[in-house]
Protein backbone atom coordinates (compact mmCIF):
# COMPACT_ATOMS: atom_id res chain seq x y z
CA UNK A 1 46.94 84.06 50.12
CA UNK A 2 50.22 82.15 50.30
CA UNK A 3 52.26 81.31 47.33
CA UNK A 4 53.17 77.78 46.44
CA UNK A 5 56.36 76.34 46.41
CA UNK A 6 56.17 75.43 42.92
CA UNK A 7 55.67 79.23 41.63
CA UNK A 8 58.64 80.74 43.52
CA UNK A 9 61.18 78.34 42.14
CA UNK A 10 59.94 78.79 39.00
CA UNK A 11 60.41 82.83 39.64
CA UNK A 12 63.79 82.55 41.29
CA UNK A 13 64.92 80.37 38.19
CA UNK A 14 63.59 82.91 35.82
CA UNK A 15 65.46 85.00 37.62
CA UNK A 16 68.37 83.31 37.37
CA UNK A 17 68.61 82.54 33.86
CA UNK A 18 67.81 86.20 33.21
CA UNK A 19 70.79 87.22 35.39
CA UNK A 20 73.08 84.42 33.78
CA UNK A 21 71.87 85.77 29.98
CA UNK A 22 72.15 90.00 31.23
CA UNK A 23 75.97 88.45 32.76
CA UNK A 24 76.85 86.80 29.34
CA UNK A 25 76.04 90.21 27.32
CA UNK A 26 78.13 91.92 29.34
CA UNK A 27 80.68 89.81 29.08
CA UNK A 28 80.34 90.02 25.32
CA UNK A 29 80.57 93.33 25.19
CA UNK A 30 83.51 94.01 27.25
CA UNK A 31 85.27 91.39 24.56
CA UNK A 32 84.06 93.67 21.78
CA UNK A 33 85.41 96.75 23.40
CA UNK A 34 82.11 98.25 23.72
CA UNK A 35 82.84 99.43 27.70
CA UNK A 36 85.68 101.39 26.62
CA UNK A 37 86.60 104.39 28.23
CA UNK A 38 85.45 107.79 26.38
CA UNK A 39 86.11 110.25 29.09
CA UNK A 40 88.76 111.57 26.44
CA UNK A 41 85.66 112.71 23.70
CA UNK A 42 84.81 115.88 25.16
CA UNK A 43 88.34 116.95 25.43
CA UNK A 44 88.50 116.28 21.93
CA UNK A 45 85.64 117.64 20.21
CA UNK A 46 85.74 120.61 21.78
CA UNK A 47 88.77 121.96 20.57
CA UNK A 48 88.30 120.51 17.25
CA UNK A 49 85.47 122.69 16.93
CA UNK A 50 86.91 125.61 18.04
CA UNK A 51 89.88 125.53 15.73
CA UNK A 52 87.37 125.09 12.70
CA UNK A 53 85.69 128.27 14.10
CA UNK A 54 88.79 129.92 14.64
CA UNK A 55 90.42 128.98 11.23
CA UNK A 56 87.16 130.48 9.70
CA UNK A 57 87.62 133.64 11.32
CA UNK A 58 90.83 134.09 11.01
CA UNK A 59 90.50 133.52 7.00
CA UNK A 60 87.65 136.05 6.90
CA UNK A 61 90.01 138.48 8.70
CA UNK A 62 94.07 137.94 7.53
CA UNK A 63 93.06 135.89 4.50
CA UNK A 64 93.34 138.50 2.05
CA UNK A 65 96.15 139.76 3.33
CA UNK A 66 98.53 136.83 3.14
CA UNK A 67 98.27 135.32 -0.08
CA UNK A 68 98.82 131.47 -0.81
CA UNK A 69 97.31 129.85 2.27
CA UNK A 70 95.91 127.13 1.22
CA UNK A 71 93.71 129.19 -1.09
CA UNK A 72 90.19 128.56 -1.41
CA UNK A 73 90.26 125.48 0.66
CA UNK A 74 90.23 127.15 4.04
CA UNK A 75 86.62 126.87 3.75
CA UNK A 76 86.47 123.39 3.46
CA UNK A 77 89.36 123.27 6.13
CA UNK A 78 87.28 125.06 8.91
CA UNK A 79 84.18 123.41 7.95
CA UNK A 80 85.82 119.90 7.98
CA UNK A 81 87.04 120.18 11.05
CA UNK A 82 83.78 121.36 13.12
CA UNK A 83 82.01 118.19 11.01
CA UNK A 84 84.37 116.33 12.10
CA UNK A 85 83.95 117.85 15.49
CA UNK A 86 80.41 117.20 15.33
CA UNK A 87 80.93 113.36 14.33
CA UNK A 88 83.68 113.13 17.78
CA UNK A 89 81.19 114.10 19.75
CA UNK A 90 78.59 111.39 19.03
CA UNK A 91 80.85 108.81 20.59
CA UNK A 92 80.00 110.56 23.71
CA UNK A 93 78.18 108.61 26.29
């Protein structure tokens, strides 16, 4: 059965204000800053985490053996940095 004239304009201007509202978002967000690039969060949490891991090891190992670094903060050190690792990498999309 054929459609009336009536009910496809009305779909093609639904349409349109749809794609005019969708365009304005957009628009909005791109002022906001929310299309920014974030290629740059995986070559940052990474290593972040890494050098927590590492700093924890490498207290465990050397740490009694040279005295005075940073003392009993390299704990909080290490673990601060792979939380801080772990918080980078949610900006990831």
């Amino acid at each position: 059965m054929p459609e009336s004239k009536l009910r496809t304009e009305a779909a093609r201007k639904r349409k349109k204000v749809a794609d005019e509202r969708l365009a304005s978002k957009r628009a909005e967000r791109e002022r906001l800053g929310g299309g920014a690039d974030r290629t740059w969060v995986p070559w940052v949490f990474v290593p972040v985490g890494l050098l927590g891991v590492i700093w924890l090891v490498l207290y465990y190992i050397i740490g009694s053996f040279i005295p005075g670094v940073a003392g009993g903060w390299n704990i909080l050190i290490g673990m601060g940095m792979m939380a801080a690792s772990f918080i980078i990498a949610t900006l990831w999309k």
